[in-house]
Protein backbone atom coordinates (compact mmCIF):
# COMPACT_ATOMS: atom_id res chain seq x y z
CA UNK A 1 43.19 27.72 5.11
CA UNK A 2 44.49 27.19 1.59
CA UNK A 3 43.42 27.08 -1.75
CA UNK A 4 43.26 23.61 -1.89
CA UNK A 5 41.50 23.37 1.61
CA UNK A 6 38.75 25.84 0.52
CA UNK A 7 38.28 23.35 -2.33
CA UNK A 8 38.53 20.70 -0.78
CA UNK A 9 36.28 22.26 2.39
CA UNK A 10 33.72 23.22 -0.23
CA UNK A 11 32.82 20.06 -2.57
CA UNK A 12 32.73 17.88 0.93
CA UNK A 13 30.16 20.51 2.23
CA UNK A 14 28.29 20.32 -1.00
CA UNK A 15 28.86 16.84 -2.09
CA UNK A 16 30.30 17.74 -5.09
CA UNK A 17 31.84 14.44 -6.51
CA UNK A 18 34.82 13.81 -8.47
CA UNK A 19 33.48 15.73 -11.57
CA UNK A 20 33.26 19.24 -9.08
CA UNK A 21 36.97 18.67 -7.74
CA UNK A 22 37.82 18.10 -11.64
CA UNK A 23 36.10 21.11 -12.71
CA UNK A 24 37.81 23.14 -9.45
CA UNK A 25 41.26 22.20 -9.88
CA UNK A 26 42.21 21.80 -13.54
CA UNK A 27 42.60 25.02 -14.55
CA UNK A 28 44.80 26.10 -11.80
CA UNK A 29 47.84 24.98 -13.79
CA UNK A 30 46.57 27.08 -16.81
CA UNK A 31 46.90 30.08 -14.94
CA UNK A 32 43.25 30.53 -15.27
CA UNK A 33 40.64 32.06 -12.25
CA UNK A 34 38.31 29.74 -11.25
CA UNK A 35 34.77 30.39 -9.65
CA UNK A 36 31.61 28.47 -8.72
CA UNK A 37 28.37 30.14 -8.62
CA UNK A 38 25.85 29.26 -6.65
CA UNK A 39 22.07 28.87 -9.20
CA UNK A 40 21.02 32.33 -7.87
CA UNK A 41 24.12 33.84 -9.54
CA UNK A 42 26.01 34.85 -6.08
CA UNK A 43 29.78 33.48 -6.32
CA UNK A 44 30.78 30.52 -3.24
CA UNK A 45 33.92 29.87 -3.90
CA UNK A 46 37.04 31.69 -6.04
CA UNK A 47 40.58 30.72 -6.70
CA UNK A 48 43.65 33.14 -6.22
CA UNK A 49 44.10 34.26 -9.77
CA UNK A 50 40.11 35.20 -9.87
CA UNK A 51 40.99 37.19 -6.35
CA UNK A 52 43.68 38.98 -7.99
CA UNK A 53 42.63 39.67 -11.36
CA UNK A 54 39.65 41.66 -8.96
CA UNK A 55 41.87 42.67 -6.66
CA UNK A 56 39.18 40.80 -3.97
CA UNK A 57 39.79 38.32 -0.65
CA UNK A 58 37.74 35.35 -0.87
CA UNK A 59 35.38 37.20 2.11
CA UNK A 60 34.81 39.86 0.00
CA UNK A 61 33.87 37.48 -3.29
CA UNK A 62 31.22 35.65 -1.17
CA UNK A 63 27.77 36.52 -2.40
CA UNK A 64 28.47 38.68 -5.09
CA UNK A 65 26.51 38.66 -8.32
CA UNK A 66 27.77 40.01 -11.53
CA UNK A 67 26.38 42.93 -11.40
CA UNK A 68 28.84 43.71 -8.76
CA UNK A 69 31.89 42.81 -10.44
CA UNK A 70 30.92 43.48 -14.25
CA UNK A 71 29.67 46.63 -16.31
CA UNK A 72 26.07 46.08 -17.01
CA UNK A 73 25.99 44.91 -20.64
CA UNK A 74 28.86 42.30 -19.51
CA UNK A 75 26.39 41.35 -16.96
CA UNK A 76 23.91 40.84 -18.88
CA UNK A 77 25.89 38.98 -21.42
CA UNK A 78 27.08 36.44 -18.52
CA UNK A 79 23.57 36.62 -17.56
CA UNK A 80 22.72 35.05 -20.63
CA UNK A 81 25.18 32.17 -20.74
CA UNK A 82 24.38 31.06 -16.95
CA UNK A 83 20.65 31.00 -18.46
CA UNK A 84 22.28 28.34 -20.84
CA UNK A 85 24.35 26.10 -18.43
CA UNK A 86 20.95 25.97 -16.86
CA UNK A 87 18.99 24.66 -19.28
CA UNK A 88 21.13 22.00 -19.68
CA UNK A 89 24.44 23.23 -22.25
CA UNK A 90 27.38 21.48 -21.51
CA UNK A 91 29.98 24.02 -22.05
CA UNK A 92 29.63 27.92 -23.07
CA UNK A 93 31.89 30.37 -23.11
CA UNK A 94 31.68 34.55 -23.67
CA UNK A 95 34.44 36.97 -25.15
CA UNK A 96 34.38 39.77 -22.67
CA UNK A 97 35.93 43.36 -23.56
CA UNK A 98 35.55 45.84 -20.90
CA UNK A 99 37.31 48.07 -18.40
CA UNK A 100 38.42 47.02 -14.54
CA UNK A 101 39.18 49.83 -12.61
CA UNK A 102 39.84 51.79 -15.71
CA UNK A 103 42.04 49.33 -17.56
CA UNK A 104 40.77 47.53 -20.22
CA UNK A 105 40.19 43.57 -20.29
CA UNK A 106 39.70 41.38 -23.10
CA UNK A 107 39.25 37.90 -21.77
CA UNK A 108 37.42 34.30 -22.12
CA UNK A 109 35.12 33.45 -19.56
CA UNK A 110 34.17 29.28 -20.01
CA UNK A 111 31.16 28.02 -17.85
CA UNK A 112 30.43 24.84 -16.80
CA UNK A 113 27.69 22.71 -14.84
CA UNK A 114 29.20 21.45 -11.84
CA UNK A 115 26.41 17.97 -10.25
CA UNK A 116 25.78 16.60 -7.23
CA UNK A 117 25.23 13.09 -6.76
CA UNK A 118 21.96 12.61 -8.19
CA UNK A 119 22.83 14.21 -11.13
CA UNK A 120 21.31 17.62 -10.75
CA UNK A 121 23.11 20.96 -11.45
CA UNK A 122 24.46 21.94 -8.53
CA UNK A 123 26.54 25.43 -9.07
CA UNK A 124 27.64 26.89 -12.23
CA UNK A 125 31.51 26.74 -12.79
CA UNK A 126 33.53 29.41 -14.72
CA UNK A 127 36.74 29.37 -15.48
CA UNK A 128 38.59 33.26 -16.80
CA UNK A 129 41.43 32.95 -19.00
CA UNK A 130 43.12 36.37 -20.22
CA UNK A 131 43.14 36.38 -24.11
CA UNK A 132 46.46 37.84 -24.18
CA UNK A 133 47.84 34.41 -23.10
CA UNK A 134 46.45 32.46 -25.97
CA UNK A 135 49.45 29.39 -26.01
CA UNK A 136 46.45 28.32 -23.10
CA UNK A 137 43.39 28.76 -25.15
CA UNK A 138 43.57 25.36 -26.68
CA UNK A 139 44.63 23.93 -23.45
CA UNK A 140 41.51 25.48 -21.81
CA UNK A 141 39.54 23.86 -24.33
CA UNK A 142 40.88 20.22 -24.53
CA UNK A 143 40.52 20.79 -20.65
CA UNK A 144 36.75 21.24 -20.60
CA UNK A 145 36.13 19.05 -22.99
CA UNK A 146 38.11 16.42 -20.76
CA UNK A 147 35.61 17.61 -17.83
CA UNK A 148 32.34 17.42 -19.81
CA UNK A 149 33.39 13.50 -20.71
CA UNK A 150 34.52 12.69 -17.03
CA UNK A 151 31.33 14.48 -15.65
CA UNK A 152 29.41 12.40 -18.74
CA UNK A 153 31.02 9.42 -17.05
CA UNK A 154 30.63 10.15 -13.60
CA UNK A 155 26.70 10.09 -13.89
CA UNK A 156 26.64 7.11 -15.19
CA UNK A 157 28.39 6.15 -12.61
CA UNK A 158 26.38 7.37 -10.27
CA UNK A 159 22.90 6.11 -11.94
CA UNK A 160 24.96 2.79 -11.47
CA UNK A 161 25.57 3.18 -7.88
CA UNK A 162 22.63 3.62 -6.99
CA UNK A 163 20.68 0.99 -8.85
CA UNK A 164 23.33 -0.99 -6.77
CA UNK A 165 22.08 0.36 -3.48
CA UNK A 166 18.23 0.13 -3.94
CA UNK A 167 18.73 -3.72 -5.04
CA UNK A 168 19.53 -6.85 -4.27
CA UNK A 169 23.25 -7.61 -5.58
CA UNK A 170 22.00 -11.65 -5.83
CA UNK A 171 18.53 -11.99 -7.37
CA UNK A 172 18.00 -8.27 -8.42
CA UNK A 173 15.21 -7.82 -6.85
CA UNK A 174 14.66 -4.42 -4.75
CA UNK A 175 16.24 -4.69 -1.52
CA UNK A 176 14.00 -3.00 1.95
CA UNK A 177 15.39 0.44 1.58
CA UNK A 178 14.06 1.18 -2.13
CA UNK A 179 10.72 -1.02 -0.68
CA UNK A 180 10.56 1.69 2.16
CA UNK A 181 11.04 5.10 0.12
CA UNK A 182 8.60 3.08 -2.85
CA UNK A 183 5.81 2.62 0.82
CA UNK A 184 5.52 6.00 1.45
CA UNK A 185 4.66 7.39 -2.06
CA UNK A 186 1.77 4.47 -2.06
CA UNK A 187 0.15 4.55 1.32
CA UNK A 188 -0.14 8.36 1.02
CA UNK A 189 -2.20 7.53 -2.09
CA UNK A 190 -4.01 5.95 -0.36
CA UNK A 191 -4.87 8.16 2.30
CA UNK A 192 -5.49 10.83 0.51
CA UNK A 193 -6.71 9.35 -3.00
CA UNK A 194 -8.50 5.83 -1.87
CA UNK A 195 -6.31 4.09 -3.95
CA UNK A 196 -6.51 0.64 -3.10
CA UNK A 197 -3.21 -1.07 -1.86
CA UNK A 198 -1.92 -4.82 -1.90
CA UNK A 199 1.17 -6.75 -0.68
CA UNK A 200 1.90 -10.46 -0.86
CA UNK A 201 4.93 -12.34 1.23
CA UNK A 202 6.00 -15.38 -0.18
CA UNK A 203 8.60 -17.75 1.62
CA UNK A 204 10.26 -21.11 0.30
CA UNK A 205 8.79 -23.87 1.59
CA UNK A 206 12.02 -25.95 3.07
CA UNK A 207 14.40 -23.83 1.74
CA UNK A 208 17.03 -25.11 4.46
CA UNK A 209 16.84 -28.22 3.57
CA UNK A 210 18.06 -27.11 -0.25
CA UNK A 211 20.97 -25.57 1.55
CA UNK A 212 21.85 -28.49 3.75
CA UNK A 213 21.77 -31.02 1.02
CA UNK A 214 22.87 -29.01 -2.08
CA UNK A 215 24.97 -26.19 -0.65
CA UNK A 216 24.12 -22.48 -0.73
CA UNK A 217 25.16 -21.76 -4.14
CA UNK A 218 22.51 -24.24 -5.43
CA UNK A 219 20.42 -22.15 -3.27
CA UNK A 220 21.36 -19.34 -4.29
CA UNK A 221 20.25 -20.52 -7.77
CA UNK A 222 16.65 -22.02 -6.87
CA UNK A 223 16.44 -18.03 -5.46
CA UNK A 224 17.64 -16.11 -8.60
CA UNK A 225 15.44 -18.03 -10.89
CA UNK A 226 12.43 -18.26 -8.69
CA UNK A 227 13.01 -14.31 -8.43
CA UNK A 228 12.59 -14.15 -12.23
CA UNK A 229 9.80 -16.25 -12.58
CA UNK A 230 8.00 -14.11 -10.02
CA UNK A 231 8.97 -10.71 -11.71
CA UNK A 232 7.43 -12.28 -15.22
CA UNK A 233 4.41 -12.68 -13.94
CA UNK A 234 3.91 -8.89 -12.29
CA UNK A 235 2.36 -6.03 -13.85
CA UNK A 236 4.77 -3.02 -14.75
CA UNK A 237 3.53 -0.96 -11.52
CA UNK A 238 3.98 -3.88 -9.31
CA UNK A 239 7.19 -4.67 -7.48
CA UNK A 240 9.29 -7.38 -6.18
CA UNK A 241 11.32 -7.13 -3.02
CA UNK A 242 13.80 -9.51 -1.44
CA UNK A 243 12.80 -9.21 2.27
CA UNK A 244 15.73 -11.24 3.62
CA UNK A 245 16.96 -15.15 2.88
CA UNK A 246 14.43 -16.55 0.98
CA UNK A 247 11.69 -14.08 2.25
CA UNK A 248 10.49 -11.86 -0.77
CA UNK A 249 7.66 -9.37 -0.71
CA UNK A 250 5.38 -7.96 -3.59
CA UNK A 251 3.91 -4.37 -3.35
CA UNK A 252 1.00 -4.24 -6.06
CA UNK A 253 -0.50 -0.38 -6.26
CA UNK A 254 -4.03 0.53 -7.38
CA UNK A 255 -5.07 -3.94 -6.26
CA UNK A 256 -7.64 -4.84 -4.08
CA UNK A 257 -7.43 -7.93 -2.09
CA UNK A 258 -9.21 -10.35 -4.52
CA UNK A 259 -6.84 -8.93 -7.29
CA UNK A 260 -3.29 -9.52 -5.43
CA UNK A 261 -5.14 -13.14 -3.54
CA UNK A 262 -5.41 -14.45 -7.50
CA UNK A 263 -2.09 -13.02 -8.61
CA UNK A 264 -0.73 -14.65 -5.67
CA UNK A 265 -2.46 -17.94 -6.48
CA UNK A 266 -0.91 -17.75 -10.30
CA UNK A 267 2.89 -16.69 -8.46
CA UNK A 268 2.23 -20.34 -6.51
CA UNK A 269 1.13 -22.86 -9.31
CA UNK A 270 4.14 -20.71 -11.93
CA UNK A 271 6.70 -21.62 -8.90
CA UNK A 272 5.12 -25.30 -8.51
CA UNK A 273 5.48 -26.04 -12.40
CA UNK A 274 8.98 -24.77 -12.43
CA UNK A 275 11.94 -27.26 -12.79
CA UNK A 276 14.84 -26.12 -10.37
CA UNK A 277 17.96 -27.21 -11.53
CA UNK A 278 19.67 -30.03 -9.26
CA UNK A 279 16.82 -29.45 -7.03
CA UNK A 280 14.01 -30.23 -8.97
CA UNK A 281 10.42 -28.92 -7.55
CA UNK A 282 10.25 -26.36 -4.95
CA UNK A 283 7.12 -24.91 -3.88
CA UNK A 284 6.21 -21.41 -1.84
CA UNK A 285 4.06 -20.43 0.71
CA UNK A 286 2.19 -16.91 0.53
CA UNK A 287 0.26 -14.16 2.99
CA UNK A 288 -1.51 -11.46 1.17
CA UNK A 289 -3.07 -8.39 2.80
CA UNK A 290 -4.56 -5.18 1.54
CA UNK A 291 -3.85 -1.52 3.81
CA UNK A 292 -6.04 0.10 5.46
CA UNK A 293 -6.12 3.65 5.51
CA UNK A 294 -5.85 3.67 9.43
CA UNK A 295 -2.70 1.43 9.64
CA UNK A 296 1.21 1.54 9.76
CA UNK A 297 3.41 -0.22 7.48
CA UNK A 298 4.04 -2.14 10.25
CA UNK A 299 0.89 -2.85 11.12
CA UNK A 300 -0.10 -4.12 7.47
CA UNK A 301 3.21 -6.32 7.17
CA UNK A 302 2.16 -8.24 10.17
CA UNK A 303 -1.23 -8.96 8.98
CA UNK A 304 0.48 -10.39 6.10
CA UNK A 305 3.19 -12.13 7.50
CA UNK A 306 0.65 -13.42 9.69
CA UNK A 307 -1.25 -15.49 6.70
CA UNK A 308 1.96 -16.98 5.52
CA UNK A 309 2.69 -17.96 9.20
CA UNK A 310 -1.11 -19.73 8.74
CA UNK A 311 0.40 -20.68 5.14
CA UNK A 312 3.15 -22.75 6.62
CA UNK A 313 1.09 -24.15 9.26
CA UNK A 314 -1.64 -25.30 7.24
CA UNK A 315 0.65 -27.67 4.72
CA UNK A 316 2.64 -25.30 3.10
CA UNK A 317 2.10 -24.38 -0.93
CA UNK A 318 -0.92 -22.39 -0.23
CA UNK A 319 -2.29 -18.85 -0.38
CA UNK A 320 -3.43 -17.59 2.96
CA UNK A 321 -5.47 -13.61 3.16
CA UNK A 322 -4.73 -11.52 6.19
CA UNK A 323 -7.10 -11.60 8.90
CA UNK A 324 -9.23 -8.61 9.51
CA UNK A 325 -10.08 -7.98 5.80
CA UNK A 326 -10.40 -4.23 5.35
CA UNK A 327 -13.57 -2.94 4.77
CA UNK A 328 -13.59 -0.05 2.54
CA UNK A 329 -16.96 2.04 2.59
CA UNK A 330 -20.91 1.26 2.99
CA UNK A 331 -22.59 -1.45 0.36
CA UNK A 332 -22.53 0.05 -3.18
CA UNK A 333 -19.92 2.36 -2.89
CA UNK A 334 -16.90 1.18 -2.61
CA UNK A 335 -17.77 -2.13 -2.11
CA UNK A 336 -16.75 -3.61 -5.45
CA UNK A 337 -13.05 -2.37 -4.49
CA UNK A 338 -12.47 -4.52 -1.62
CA UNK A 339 -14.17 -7.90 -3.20
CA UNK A 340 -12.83 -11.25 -1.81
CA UNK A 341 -15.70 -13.13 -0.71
CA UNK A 342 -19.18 -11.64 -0.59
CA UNK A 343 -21.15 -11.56 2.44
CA UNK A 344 -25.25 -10.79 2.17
CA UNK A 345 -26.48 -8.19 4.36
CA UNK A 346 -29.60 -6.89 5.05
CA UNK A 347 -28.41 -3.84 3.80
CA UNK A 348 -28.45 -5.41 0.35
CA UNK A 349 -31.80 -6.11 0.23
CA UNK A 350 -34.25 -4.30 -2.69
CA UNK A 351 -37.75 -5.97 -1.00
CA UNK A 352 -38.54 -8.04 -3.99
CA UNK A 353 -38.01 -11.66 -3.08
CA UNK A 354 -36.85 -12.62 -5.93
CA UNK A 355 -33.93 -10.77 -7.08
CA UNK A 356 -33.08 -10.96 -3.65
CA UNK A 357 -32.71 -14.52 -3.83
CA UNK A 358 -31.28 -14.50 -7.09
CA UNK A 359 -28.36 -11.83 -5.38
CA UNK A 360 -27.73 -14.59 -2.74
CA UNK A 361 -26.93 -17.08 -5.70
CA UNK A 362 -24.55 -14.97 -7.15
CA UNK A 363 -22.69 -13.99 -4.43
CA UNK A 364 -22.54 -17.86 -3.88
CA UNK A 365 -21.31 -18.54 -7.61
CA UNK A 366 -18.86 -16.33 -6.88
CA UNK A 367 -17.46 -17.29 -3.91
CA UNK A 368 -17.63 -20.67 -5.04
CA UNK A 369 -14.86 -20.01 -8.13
CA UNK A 370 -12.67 -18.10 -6.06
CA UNK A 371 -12.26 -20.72 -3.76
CA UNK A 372 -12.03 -23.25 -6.54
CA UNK A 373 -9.32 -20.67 -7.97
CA UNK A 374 -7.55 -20.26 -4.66
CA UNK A 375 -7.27 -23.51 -3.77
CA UNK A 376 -6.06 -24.94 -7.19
CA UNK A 377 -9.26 -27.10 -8.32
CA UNK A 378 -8.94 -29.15 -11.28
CA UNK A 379 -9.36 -26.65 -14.40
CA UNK A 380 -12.41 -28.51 -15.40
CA UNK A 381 -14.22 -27.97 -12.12
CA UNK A 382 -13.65 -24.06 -12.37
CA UNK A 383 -14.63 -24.09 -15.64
CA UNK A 384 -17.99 -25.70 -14.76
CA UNK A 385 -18.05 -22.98 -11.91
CA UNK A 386 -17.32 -20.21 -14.53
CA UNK A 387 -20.48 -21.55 -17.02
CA UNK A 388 -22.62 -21.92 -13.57
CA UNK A 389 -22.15 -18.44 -12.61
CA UNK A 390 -22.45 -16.97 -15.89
CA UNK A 391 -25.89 -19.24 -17.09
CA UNK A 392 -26.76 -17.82 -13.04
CA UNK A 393 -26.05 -14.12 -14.55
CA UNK A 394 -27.92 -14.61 -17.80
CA UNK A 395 -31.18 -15.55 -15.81
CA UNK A 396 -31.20 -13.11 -13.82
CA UNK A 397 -30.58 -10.32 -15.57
CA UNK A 398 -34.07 -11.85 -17.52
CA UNK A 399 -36.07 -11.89 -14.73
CA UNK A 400 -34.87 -9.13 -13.19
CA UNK A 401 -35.77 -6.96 -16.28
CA UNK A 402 -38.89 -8.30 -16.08
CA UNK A 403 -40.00 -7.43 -12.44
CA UNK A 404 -38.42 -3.57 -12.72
CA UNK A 405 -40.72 -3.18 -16.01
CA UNK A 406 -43.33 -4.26 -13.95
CA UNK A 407 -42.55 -1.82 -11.00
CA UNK A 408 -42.63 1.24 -13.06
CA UNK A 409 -39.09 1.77 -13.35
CA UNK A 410 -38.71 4.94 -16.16
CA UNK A 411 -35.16 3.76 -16.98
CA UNK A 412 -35.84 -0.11 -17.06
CA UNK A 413 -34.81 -0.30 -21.51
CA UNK A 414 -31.75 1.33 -20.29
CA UNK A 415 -31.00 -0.94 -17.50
CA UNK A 416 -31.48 -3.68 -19.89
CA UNK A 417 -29.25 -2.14 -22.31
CA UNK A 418 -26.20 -2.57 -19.38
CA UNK A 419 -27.27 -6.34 -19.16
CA UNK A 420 -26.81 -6.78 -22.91
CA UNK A 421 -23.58 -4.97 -22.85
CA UNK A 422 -22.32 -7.19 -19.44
CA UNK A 423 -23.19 -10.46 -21.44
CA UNK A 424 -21.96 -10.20 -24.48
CA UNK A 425 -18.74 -9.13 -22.78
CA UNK A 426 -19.18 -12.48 -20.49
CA UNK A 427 -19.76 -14.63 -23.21
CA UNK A 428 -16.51 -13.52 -24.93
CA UNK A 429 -14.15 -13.22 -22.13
CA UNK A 430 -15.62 -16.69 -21.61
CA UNK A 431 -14.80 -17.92 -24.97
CA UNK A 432 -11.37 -16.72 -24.88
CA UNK A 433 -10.99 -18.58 -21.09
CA UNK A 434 -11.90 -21.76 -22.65
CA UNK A 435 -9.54 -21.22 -25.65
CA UNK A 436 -6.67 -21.16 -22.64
CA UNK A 437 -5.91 -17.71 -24.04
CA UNK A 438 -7.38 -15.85 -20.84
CA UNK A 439 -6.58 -16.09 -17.40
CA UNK A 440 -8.85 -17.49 -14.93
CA UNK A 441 -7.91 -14.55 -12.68
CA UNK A 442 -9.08 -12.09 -15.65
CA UNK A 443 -11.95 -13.64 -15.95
CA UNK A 444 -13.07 -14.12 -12.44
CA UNK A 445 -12.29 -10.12 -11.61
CA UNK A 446 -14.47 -9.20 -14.62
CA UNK A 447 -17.18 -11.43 -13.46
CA UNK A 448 -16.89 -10.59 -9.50
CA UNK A 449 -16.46 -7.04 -9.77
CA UNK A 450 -17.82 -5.69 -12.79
CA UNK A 451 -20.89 -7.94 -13.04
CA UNK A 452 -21.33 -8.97 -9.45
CA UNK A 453 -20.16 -6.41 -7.17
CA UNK A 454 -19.89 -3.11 -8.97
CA UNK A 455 -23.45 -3.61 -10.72
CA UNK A 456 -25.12 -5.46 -8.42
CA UNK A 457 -24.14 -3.83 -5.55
CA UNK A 458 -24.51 -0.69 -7.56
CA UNK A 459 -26.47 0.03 -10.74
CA UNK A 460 -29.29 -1.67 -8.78
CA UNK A 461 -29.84 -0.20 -5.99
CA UNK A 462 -30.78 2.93 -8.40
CA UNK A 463 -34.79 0.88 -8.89
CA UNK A 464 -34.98 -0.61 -4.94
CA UNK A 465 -37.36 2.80 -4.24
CA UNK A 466 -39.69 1.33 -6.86
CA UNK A 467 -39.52 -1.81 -5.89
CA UNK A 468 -39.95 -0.90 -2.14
CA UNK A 469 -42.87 1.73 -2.94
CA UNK A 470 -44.63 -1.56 -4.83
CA UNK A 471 -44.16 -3.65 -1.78
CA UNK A 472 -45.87 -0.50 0.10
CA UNK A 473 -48.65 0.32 -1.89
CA UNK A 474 -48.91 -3.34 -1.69
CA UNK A 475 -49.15 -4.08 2.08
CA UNK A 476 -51.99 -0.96 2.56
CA UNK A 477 -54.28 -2.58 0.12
CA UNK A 478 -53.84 -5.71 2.00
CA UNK A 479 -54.64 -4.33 5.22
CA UNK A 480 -57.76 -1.98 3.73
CA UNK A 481 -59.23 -5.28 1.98
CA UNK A 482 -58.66 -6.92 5.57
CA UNK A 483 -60.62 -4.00 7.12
């Protein structure tokens, strides 16, 4: 094998790009050796002038440090300037004077990094030119500088590529491989953290019928600028996907159902206000599921794609959730994470009639403006709903003060203290909804899960002893009076 196949032999093996062969071959006509180095310091690969000048085969170069080829301070001094290729230099070079077999050596000795694809130091390059032969010095020079701008160039190059291959060339969205290497970061999250976990499919309702009567580079229009109004409306940590034709899904990290069921509500009246050119109104059907700890990727995609299959039956231009809702932990733990639509349970229950009662009307209010919200009710009916469930909150949070007072509860003032702080925080958020300067969705997650689920479910259940050892206390008098 030749020089030129041992170079050759050697980038393939290590993907070195275009920058590597550069950096390899260039100095050959300067009469200069050329090595690479692997990051522990042992030498890979030499050229024949860098044999010679050692008086070395290429066998006998492999794995050698400096320390086996230079006095010790020389070593150290190279030691040094591989320290600083390493930390990210562009270019260094040493003057080395020593002796070789008893003959002295004055020489240059220029280092270079030398990156693989995804731009990470690979090896470190060096390139020996005897100072004796100084008509090349200035050639070397130029030459490296010429490498550090083409290496420059070719990571750019390379950052370019592959933003090309982890998106979609027409709408820019992510294409299914970056989706896929994006999946496994977030359901191990999840698994391991708790971290909730959302997706949402959406699908153009009659999109063939756009092709058939406007052509497919209409279509191909109505797809690029629905893409963009989609990726306005998502958070920084969420992310759109082009699935396949006019398929597109939406991971959303760290959202529980009722979050990504709302976003996907807003995603379907955006797209149903939007003027399509030469189209005019399109609309989009949508499934949206949250992962369960327990499930494949696959598993969770076809609970999804099985609400917008439901979504397209039903009409079209709706929001459909995933059957089998995830449940996510016993009632006031993690129950305000996995809100959609509340359920009572016995389990719920503090014994005292009355705030019992009062929980049931909540949990009604509240399901009563999500479904308002999800199915796109007049904005005057869910702004009644809104004042309904917060007048609802108001009341309760009086009476409720009152009967915990009444039990004996030691930390009833600070209770109350939380209700003060939960209203005055309602009535703003409130204010600013009516203003049309807050989202519905905003409001209805502060509302359902702070107020509703996450204190109800939660901060209460902290006085049900007293208000169970009351009820107690309660039924033995009855029963000695009775005797």
């Amino acid at each position: 094998m030749n020089e030129n196949d041992l170079i050759y032999s050697f980038a393939k093996a290590h993907m070195i790009r275009a920058s590597g062969l550069i950096a390899l071959m260039m100095p050959q006509t300067l009469g200069a050796g050329v090595a690479v180095k692997a990051m522990d310091g042992r030498y890979m690969l030499v050229n024949q002038i860098m044999q010679t000048f050692f008086n070395k085969t290429v066998e006998q170069f492999t794995s050698l440090t400096n320390a086996d080829l230079f006095p010790s301070e020389v070593a150290a001094q190279l030691q040094q300037s591989d320290r600083q290729i390493s930390d990210g230099a562009a270019t260094c070079s040493d003057q080395l004077d020593f002796l070789l077999d008893g003959k002295p050596v004055q020489c240059l000795w220029f280092k270079f990094p030398v990156h693989g694809p995804d731009g990470q130091i690979l090896f470190i390059g060096a390139a020996m030119l005897d100072t004796l032969r100084t008509g090349n010095i200035e050639k070397m020079q130029k030459s490296l500088e010429h490498l550090q701008n083409t290496n420059q160039e070719l990571q750019k190059s390379l950052v370019e590529l592959s933003q090309m291959a982890s998106t979609d060339k027409l709408t820019g969205a992510w294409n299914r491989r970056r989706l896929e290497e994006a999946l496994l970061k977030e359901m191990d999250r999840l698994k391991r953290y708790d971290h909730p976990l959302s997706m949402l499919i959406l699908d153009i309702d009659f999109f063939k019928k756009v092709n058939d009567d406007c052509g497919h580079s209409v279509g191909d229009q109505v797809l690029v600028k629905m893409a963009s109004v989609v990726q306005s409306s998502l958070r920084a940590s969420d992310s759109l996907t082009r699935w396949g034709g006019e398929e597109f899904v939406v991971l959303c990290p760290d959202t529980t159902l009722s979050t990504v069921a709302l976003l996907a509500e807003r995603l379907r009246a955006s797209i149903a206000k939007t003027v399509f050119p030469d189209v005019g109104q399109v609309t989009i059907s949508l499934g949206v599921a949250e992962c369960r700890a327990d499930e494949t990727w696959e598993d969770w995609f076809k609970r999804a794609d099985a609400a917008l299959y439901r979504a397209k039956a039903g009409g079209r231009n709706q929001v459909q959730l995933a059957p089998e809702t995830p449940q996510r932990g016993a009632a006031g733990g993690n129950v305000a994470t996995n809100f959609v639509r509340l359920s009572w349970h016995a389990a719920y229950e503090s014994g005292n009639p009355v705030i019992d009662d009062q929980h049931r009307g909540l949990f009604t209010d509240a399901n009563q403006l999500l479904g308002a919200v999800l199915s796109g009710r007049p904005e005057a009916e869910v702004a009644a709903l809104v004042n309904t469930l917060v007048k609802d909150v108001v009341q309760h949070f009086k009476d409720e003060e009152v009967i915990i007072r009444a039990a004996g509860y030691p930390r009833a003032d600070e209770h109350a203290a939380i209700h003060g702080k939960l209203v005055d925080k309602a009535v703003v958020l409130v204010k600013h909804f009516h203003d049309g300067t807050l989202a519905t969705g905003e409001l209805f997650q502060f509302l359902a899960h702070d107020v509703v689920a996450r204190h109800i479910l939660g901060a209460d259940r902290e006085f049900f002893a007293y208000l169970q050892s009351n009820i107690n206390q309660a039924t033995v008098a009855a029963k000695r009076e009775k005797n």
